[in-house]
C-alpha atoms as a PDB file:
ATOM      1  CA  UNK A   1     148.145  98.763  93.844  1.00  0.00           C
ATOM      2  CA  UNK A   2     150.188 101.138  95.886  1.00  0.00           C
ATOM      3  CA  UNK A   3     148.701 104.773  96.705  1.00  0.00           C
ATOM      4  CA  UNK A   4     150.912 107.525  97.841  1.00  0.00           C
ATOM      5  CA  UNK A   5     149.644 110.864  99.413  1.00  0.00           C
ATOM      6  CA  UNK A   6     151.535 114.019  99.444  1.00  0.00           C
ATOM      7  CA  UNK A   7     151.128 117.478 101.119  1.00  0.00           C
ATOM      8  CA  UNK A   8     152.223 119.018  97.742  1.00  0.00           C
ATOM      9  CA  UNK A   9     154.591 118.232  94.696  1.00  0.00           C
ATOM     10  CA  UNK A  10     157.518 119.468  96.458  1.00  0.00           C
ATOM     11  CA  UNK A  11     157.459 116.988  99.321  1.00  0.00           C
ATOM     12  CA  UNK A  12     156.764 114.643  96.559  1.00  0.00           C
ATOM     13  CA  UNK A  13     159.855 115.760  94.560  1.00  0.00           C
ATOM     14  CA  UNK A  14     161.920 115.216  97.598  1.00  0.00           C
ATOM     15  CA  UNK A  15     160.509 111.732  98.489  1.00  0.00           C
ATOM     16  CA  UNK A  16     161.374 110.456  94.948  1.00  0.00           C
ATOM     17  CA  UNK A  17     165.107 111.951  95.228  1.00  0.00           C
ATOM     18  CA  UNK A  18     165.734 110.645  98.715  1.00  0.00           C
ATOM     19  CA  UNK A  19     164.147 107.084  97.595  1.00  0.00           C
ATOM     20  CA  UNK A  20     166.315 106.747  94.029  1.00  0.00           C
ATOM     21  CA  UNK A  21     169.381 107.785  95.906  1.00  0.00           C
ATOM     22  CA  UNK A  22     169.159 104.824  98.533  1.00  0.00           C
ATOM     23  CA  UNK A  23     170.682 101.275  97.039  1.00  0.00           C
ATOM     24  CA  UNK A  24     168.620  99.158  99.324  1.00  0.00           C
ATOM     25  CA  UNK A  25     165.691 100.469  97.842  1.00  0.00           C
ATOM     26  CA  UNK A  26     166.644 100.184  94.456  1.00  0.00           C
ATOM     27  CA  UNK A  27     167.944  96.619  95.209  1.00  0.00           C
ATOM     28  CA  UNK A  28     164.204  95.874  97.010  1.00  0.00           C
ATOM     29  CA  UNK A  29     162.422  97.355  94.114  1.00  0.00           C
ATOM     30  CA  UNK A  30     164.208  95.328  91.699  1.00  0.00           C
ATOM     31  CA  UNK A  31     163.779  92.154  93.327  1.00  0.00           C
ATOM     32  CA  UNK A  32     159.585  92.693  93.517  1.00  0.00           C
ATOM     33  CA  UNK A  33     160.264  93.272  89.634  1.00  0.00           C
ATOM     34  CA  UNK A  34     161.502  90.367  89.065  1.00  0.00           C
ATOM     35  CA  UNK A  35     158.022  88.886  90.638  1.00  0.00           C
ATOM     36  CA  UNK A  36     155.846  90.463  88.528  1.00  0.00           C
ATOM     37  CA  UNK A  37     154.058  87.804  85.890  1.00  0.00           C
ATOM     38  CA  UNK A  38     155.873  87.771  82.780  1.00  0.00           C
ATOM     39  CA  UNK A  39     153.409  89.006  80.514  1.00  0.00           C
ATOM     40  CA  UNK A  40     152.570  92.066  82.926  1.00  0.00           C
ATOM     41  CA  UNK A  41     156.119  93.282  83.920  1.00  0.00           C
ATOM     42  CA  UNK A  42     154.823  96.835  83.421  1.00  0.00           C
ATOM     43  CA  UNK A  43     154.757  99.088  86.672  1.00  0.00           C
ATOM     44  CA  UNK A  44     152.712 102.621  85.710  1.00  0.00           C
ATOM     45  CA  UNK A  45     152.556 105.420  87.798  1.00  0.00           C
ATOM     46  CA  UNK A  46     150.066 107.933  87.572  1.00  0.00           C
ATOM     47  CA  UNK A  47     149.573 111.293  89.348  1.00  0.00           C
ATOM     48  CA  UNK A  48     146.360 112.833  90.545  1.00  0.00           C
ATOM     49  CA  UNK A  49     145.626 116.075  91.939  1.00  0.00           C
ATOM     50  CA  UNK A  50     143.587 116.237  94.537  1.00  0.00           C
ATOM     51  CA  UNK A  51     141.312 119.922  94.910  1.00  0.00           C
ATOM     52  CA  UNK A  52     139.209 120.684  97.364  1.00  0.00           C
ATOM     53  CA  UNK A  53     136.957 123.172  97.459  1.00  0.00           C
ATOM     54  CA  UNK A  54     136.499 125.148 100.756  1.00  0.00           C
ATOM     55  CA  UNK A  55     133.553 127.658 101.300  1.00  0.00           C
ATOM     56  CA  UNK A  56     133.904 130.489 103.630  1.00  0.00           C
ATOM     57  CA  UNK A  57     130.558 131.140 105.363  1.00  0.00           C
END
């Protein structure tokens, strides 16, 4: 299980555009798929928003 944190969606966005553009990456990620167990060669990915509530005393 990997877990990613973000300031916002934006800085996501831009992490996701600069990692799909690089080959090495793509060439890494392709290789750990290929480790995966047969039967569960599935990767999801979910997003969650995190809210916090902040009370001004």
């Amino acid at each position: 299980m990997e877990i990613s944190k973000y300031r916002d969606e934006e800085e996501y966005q831009k992490s996701i555009d600069l990692i799909n553009k690089e080959k090495e990456i793509q060439e890494l990620f392709s290789a750990f798929q290929s480790l995966l167990v047969s039967e569960k060669q599935e990767i999801n990915e979910e997003n969650f928003l995190e809210k916090k509530l902040i009370n001004n005393f």
